[in-house]
C-alpha atoms as a PDB file:
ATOM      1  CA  UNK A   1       9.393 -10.482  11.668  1.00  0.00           C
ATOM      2  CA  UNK A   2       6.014 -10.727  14.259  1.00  0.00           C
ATOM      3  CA  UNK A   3       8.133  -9.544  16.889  1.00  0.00           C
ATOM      4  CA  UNK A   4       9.861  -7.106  15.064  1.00  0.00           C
ATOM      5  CA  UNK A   5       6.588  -5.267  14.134  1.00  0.00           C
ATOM      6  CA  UNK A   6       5.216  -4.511  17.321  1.00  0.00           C
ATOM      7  CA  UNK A   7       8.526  -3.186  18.539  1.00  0.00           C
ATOM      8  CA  UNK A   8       9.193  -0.901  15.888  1.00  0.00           C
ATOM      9  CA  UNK A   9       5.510   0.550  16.123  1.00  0.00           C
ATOM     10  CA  UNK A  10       5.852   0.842  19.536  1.00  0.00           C
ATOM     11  CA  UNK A  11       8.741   2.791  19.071  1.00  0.00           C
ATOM     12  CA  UNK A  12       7.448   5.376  16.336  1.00  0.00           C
ATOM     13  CA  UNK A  13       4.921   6.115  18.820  1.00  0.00           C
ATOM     14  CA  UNK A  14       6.870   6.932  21.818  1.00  0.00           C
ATOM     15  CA  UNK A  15       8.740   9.097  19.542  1.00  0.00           C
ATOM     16  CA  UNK A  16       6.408  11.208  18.192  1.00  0.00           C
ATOM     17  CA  UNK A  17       4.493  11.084  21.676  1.00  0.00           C
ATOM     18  CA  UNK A  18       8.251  13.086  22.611  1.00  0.00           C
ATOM     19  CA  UNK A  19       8.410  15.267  19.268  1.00  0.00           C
ATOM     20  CA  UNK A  20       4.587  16.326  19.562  1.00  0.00           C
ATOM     21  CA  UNK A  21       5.056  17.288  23.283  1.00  0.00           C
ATOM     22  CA  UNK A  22       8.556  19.215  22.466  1.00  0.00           C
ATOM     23  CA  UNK A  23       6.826  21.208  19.413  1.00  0.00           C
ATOM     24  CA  UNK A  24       3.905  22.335  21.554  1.00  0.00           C
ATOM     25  CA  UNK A  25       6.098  23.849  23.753  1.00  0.00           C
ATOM     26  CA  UNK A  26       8.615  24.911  21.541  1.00  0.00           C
ATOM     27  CA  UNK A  27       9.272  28.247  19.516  1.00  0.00           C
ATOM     28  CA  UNK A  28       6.656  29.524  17.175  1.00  0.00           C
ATOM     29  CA  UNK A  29       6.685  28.427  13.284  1.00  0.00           C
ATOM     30  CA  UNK A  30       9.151  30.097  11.280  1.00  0.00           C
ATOM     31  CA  UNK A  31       8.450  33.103   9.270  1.00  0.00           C
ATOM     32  CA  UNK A  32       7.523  32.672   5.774  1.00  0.00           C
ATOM     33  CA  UNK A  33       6.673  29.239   5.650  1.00  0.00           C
ATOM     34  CA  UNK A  34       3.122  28.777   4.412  1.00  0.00           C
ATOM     35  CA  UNK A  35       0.551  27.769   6.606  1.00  0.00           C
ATOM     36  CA  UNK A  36      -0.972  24.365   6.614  1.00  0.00           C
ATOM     37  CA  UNK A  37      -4.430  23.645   4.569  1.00  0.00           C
ATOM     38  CA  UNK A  38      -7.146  21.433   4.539  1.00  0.00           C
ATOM     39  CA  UNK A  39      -6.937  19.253   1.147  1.00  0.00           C
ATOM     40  CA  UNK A  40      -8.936  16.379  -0.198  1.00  0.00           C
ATOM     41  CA  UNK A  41      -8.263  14.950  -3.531  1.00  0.00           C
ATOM     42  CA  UNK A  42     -10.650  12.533  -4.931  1.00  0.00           C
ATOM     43  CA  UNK A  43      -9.930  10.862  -7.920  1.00  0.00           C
ATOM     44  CA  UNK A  44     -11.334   8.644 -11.050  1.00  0.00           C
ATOM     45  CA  UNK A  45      -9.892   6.758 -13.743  1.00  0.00           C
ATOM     46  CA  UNK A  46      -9.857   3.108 -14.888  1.00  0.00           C
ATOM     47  CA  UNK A  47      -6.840   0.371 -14.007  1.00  0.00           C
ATOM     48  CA  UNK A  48      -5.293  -2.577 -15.295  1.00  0.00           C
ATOM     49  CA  UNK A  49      -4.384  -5.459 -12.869  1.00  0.00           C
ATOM     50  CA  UNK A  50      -3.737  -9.032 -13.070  1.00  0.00           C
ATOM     51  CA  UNK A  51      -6.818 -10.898 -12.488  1.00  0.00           C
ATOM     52  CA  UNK A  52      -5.900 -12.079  -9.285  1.00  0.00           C
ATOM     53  CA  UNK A  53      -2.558 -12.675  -7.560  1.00  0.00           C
ATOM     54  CA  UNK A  54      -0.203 -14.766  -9.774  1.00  0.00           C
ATOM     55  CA  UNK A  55      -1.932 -14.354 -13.082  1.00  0.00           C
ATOM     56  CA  UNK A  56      -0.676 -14.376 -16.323  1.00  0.00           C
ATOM     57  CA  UNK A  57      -3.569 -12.273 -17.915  1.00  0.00           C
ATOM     58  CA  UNK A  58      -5.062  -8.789 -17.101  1.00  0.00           C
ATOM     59  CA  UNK A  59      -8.200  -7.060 -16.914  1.00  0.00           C
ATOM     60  CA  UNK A  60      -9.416  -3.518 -16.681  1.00  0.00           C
ATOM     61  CA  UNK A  61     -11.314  -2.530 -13.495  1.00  0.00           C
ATOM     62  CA  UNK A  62     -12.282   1.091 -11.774  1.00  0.00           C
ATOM     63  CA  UNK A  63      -9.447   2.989 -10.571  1.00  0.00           C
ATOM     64  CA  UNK A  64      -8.854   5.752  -8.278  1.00  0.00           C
ATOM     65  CA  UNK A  65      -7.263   8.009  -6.209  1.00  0.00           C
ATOM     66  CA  UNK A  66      -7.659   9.327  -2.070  1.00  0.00           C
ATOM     67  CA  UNK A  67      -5.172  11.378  -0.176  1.00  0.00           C
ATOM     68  CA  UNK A  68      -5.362  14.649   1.886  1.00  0.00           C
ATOM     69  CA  UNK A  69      -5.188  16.411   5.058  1.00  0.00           C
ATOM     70  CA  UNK A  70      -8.025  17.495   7.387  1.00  0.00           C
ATOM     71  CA  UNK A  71      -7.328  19.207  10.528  1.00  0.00           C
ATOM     72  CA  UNK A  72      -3.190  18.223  10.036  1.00  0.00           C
ATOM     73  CA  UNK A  73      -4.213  14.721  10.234  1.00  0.00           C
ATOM     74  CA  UNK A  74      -2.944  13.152   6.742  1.00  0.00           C
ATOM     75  CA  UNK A  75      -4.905  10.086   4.673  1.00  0.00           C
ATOM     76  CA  UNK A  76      -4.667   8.426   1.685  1.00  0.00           C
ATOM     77  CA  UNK A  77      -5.979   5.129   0.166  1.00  0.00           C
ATOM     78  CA  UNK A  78      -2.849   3.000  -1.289  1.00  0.00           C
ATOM     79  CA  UNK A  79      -5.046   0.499  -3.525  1.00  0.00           C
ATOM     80  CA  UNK A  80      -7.646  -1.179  -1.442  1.00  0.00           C
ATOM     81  CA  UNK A  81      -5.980   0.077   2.188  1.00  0.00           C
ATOM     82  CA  UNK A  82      -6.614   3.198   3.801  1.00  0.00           C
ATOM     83  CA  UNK A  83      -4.310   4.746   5.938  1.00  0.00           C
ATOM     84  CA  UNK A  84      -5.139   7.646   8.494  1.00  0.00           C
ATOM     85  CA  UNK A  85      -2.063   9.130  10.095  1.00  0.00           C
ATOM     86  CA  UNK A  86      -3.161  10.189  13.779  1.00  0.00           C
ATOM     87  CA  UNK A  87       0.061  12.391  14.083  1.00  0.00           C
ATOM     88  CA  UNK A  88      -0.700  15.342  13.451  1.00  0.00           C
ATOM     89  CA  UNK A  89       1.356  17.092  10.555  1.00  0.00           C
ATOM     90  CA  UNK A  90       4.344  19.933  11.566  1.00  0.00           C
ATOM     91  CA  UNK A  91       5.920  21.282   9.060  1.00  0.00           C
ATOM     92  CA  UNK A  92       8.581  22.690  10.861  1.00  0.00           C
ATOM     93  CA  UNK A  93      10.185  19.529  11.444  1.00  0.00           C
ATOM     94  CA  UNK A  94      13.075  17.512   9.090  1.00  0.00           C
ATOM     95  CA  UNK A  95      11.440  14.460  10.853  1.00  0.00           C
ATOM     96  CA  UNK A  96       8.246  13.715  10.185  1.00  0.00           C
ATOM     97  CA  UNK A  97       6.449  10.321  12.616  1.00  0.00           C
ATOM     98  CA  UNK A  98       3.931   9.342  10.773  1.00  0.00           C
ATOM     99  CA  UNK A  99       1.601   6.062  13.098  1.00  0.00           C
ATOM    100  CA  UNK A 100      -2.103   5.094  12.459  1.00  0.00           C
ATOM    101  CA  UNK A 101      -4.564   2.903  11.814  1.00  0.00           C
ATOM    102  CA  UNK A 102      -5.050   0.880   8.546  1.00  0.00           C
ATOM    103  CA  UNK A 103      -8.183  -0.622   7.278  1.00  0.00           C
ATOM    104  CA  UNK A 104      -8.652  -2.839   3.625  1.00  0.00           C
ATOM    105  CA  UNK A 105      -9.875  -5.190   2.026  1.00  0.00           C
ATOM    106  CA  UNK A 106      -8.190  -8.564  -0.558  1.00  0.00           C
ATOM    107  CA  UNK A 107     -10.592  -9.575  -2.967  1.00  0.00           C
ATOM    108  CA  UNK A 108      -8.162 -11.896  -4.807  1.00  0.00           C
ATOM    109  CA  UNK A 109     -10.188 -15.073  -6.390  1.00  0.00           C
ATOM    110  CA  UNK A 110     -13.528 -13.883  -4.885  1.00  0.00           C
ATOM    111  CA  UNK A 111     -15.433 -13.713  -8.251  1.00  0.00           C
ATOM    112  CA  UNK A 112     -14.481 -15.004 -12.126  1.00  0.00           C
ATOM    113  CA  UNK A 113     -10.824 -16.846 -12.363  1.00  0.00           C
ATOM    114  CA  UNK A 114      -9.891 -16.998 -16.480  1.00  0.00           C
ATOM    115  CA  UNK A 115      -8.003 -19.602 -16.112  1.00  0.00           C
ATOM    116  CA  UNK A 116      -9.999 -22.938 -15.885  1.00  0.00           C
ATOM    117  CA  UNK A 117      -7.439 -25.091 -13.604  1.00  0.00           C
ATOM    118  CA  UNK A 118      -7.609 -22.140 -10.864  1.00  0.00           C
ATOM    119  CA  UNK A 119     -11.076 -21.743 -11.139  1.00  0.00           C
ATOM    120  CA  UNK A 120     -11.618 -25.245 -10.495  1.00  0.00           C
ATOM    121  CA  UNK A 121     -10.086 -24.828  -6.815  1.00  0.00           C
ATOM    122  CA  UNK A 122     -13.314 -22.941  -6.239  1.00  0.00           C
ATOM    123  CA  UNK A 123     -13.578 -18.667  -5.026  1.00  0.00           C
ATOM    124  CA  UNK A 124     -12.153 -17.804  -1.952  1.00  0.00           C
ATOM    125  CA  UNK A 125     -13.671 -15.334   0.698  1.00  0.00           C
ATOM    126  CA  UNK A 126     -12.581 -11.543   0.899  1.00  0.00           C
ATOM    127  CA  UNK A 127     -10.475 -10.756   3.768  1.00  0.00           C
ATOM    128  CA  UNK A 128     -10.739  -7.577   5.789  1.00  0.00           C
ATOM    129  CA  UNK A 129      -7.476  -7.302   6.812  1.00  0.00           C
ATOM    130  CA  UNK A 130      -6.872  -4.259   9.956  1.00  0.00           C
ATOM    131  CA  UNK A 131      -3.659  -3.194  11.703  1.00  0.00           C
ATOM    132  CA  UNK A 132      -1.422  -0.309  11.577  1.00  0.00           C
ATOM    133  CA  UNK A 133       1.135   1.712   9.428  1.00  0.00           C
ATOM    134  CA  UNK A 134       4.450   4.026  11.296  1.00  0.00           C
ATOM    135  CA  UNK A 135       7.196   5.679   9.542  1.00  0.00           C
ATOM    136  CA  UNK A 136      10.263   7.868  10.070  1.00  0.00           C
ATOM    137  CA  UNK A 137      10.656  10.244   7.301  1.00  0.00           C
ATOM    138  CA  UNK A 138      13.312  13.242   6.781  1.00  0.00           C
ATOM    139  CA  UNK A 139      12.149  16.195   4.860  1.00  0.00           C
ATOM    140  CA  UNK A 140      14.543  18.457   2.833  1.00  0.00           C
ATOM    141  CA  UNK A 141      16.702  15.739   1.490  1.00  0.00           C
ATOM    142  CA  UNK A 142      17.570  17.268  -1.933  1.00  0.00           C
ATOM    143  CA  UNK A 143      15.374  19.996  -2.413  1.00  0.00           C
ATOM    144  CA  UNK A 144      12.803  22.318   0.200  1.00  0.00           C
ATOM    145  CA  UNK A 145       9.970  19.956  -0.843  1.00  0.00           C
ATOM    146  CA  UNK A 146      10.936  16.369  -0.895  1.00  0.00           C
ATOM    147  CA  UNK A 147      10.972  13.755   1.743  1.00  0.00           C
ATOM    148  CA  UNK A 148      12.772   9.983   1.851  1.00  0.00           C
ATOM    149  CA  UNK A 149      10.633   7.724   4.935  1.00  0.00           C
ATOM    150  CA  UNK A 150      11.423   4.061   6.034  1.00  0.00           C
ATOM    151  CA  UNK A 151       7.577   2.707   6.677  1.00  0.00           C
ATOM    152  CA  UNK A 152       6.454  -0.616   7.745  1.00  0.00           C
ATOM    153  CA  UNK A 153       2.382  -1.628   7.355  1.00  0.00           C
ATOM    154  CA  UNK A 154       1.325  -4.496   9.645  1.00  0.00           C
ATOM    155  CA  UNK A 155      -2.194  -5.525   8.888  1.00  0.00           C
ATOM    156  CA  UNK A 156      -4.156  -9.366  10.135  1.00  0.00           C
ATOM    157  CA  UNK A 157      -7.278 -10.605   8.780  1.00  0.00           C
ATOM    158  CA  UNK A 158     -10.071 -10.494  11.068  1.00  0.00           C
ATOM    159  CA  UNK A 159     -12.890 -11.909   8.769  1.00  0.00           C
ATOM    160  CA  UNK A 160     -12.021 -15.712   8.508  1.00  0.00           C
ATOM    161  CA  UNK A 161     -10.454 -15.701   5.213  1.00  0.00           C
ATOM    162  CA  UNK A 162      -6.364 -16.442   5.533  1.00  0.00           C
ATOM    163  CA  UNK A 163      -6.980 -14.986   8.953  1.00  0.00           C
ATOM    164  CA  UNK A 164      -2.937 -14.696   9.081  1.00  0.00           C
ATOM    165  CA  UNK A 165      -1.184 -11.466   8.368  1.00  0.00           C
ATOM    166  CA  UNK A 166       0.717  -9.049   5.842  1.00  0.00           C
ATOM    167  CA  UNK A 167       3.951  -7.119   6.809  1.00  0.00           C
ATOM    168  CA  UNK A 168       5.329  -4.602   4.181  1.00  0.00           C
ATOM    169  CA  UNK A 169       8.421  -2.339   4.865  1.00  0.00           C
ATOM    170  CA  UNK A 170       9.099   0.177   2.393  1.00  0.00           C
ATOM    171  CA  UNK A 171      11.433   2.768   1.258  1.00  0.00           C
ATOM    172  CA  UNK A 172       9.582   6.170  -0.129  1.00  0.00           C
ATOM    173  CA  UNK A 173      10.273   9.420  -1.583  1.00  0.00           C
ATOM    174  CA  UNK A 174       8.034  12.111  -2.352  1.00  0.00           C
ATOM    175  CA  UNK A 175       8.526  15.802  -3.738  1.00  0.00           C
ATOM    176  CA  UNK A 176       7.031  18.344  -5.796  1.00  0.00           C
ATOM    177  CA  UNK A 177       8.596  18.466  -9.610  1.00  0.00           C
ATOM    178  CA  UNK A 178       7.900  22.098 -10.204  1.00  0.00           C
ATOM    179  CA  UNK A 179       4.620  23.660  -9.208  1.00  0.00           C
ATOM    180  CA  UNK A 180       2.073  21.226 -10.794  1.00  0.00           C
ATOM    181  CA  UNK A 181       3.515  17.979 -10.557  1.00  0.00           C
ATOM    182  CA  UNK A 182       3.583  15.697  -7.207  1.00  0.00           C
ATOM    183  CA  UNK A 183       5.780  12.271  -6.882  1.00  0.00           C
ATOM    184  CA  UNK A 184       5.685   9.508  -4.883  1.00  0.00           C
ATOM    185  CA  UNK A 185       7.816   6.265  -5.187  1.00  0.00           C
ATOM    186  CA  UNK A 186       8.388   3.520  -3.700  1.00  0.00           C
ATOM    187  CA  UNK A 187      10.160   0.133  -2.905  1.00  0.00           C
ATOM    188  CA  UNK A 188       8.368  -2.042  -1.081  1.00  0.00           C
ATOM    189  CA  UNK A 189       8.499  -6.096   0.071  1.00  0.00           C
ATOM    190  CA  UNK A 190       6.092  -8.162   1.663  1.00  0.00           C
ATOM    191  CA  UNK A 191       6.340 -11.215   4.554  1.00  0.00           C
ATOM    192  CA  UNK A 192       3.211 -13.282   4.978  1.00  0.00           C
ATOM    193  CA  UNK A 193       2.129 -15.880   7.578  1.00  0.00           C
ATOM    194  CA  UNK A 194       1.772 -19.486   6.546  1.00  0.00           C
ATOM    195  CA  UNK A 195      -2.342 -18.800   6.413  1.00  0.00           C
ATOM    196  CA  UNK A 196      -2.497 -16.439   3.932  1.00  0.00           C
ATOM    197  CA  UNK A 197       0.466 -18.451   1.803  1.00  0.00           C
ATOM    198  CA  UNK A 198      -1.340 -21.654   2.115  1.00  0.00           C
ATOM    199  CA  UNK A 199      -5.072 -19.712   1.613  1.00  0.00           C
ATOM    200  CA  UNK A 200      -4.100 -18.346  -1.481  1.00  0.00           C
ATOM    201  CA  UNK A 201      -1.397 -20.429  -3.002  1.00  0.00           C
ATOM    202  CA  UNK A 202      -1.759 -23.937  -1.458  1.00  0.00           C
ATOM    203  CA  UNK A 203      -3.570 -26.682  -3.058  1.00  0.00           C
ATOM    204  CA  UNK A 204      -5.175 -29.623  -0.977  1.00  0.00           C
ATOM    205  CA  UNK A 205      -6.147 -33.200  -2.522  1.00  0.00           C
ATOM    206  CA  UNK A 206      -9.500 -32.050  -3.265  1.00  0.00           C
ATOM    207  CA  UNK A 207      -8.192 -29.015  -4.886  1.00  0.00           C
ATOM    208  CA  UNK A 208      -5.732 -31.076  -6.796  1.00  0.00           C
ATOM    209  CA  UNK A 209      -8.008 -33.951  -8.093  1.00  0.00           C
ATOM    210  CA  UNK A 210     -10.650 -30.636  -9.131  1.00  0.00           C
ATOM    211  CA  UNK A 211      -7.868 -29.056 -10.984  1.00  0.00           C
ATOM    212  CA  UNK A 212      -5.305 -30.871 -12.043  1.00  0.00           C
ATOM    213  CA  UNK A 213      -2.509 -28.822 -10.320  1.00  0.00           C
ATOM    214  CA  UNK A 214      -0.243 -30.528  -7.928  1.00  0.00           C
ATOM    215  CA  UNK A 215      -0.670 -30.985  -4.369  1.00  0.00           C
ATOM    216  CA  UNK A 216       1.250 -27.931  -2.502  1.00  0.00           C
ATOM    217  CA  UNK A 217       1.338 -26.933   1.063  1.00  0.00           C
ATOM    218  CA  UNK A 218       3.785 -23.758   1.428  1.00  0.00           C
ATOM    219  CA  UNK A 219       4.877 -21.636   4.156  1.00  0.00           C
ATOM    220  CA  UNK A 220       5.000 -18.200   4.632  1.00  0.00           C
ATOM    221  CA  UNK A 221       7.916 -15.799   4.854  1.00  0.00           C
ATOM    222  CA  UNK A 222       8.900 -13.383   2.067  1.00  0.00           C
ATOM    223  CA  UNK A 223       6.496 -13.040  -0.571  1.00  0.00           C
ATOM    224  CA  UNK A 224       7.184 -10.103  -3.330  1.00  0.00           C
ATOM    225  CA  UNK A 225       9.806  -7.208  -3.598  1.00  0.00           C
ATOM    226  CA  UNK A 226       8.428  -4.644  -6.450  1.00  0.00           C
ATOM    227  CA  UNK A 227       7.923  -0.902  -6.954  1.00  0.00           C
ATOM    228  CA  UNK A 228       5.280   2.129  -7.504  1.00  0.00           C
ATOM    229  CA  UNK A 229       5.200   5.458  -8.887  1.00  0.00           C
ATOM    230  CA  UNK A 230       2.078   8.370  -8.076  1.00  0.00           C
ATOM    231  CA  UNK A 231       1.966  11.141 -10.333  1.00  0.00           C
ATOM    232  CA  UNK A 232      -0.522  14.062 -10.355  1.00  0.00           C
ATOM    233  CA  UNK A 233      -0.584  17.235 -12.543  1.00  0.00           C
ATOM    234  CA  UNK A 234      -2.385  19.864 -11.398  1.00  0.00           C
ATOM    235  CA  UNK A 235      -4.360  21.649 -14.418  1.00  0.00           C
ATOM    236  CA  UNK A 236      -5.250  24.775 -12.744  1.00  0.00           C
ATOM    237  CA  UNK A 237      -1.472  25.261 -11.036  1.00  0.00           C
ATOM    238  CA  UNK A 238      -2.748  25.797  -7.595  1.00  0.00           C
ATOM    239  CA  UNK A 239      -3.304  23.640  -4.370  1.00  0.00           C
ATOM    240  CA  UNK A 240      -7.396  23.205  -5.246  1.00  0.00           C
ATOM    241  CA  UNK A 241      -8.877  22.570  -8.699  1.00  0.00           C
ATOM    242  CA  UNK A 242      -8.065  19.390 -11.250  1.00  0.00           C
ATOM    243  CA  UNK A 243      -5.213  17.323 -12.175  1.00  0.00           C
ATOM    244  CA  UNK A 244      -4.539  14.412 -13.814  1.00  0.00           C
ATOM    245  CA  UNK A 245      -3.236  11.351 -12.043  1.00  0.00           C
ATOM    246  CA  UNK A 246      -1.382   7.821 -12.875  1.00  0.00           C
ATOM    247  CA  UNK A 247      -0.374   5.213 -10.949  1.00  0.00           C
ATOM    248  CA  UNK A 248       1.908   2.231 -12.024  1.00  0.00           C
ATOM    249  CA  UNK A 249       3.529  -0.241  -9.925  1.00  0.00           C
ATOM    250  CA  UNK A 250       5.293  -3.918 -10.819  1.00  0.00           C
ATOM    251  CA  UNK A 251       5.845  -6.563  -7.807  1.00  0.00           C
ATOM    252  CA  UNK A 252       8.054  -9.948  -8.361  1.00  0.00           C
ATOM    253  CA  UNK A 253       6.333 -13.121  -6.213  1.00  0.00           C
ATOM    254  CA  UNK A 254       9.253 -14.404  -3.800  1.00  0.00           C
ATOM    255  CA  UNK A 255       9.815 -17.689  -2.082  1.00  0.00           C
ATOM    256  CA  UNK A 256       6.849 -20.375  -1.990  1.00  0.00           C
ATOM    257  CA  UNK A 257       4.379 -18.515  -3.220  1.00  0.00           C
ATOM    258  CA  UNK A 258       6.468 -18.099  -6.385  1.00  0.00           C
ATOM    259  CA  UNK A 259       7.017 -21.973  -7.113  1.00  0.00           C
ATOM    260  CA  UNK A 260       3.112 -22.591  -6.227  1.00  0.00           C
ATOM    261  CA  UNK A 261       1.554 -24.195  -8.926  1.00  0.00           C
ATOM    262  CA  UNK A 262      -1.040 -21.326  -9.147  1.00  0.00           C
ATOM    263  CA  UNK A 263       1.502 -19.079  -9.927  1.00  0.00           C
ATOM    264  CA  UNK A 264       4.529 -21.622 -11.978  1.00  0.00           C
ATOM    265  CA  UNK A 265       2.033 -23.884 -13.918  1.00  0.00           C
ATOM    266  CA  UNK A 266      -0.927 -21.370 -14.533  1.00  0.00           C
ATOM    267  CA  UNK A 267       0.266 -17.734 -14.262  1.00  0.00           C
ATOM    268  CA  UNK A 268       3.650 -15.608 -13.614  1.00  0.00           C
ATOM    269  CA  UNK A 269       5.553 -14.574 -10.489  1.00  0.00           C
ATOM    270  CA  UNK A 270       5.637 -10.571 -12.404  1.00  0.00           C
ATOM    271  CA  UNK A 271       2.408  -8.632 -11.544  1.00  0.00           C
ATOM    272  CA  UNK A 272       2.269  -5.074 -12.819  1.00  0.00           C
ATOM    273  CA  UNK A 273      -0.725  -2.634 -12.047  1.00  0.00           C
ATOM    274  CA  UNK A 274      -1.600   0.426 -14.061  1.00  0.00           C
ATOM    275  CA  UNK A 275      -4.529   3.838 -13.636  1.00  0.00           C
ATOM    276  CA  UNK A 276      -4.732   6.673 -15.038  1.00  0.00           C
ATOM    277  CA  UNK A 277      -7.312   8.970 -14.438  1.00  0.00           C
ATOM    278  CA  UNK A 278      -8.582  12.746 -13.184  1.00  0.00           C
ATOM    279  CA  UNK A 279      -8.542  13.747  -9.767  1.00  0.00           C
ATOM    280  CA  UNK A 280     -10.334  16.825  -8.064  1.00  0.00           C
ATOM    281  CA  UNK A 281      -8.891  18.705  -5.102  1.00  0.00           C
ATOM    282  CA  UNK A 282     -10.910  20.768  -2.125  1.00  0.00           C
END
């Protein structure tokens, strides 16, 4: 999966290189179809999450919402992990190449663990994980406003925490549901290096004898399959003004990070995330 990464980012990016050349010297937009617009939504709202990964019980924290478009360049913050497309947008294509730069943050165990036996293995550091995010998408698929994309995120630790790293392909679809509502869903998996398995679900002697929990030393590989769902409802009807958003997702832990101790003994392998809240566009 390393060496798939690289390739198929690599690729995305000679392709749109091709597809932005070929549009700047191509025909003029179409008649009729509306001109791009600077957007920024900003949104606020309160979650519930597990309270870290593996958990049995939840907790409510802040919640919120990022996305727009500034000078045809897209963004938007998928929980902790913003993504900045560096494509610029044409709408005048069915395939839309979207590659850029991500940049987040993993606080899991950094602060209070509930559950005694975890919080005896002691907090953990937050990781700053960077790296990148390309996708292939096809608009128009079963109405004018929709859009299905393959997308794979690559990202790596860089500040000494699991320094190891996170690959997630996904399947998405977006479209509008009449004029005030926006979707987005997804199916997404994740494959994770033996550093951030063992980091976060791995249990040395000392760990074990603080704990109780068995010894475990797993390896990385596939991790979680799972799901999400965006939804925003735009009060005033128009591109600018407020809406209403909600967010739910549900992920299943995979492989050895499901049997860890952490996660069979002390917690569950089903993690489900929930935020509702009200958003503000520009």
């Amino acid at each position: 999966m390393q060496r798939v990464l690289p390739a198929f980012l690599a690729l995305l990016w000679a392709a749109a290189t091709t597809t932005s050349a070929h549009a700047q010297g191509g025909p003029p937009p179409e008649a009729g179809r509306p001109p791009q617009r600077d957007t920024v939504t900003v949104g606020i709202g309160v979650g519930l999450t597990t309270s870290y990964d593996g958990a049995s019980d939840y907790r409510l924290i802040p919640g919120g919402t990022l996305r727009g478009t500034v000078s045809g360049h897209d963004f938007q913050l998928n929980g902790l992990q913003l993504f900045v497309d560096a494509i610029p947008n044409d709408p005048q294509r069915e395939i839309d190449i979207e590659f850029g730069p991500v940049a987040g943050v993993r606080f899991n165990r950094t602060g209070d663990v509930s559950d005694s036996r975890v919080a005896a293995l002691g907090e953990l550091d937050t990781a700053v994980e960077l790296g990148a995010r390309g996708s292939v998408g096809v608009r128009g698929v079963f109405n004018r406003t929709d859009k299905v994309a393959l997308a794979v995120t690559g990202v790596w630790d860089v500040a000494g925490a699991h320094r190891s790293h996170v690959i997630s392909p996904s399947v998405e679809y977006s479209t509008l549901a009449g004029k005030r509502m926006f979707l987005r869903m997804a199916i997404n998996t994740e494959f994770v290096g033996k550093g951030y398995a063992d980091y976060y679900f791995g249990i040395n002697t000392a760990g074990s004898a603080a704990s109780g929990l068995s010894t475990y030393n797993p390896d990385g590989g596939f991790a979680s399959i799972g799901g999400n769902v965006l939804a925003t409802y735009s009060l005033s009807g128009k591109r600018t003004g407020w809406s209403l958003f909600g967010i739910a997702s549900y992920k299943r832990l995979q492989g050895d990070v499901a049997v860890s101790p952490i996660v069979r003994d002390t917690g569950s392998p089903n993690q489900v995330f929930a935020s509702i809240g009200l958003g503000y566009t520009f």
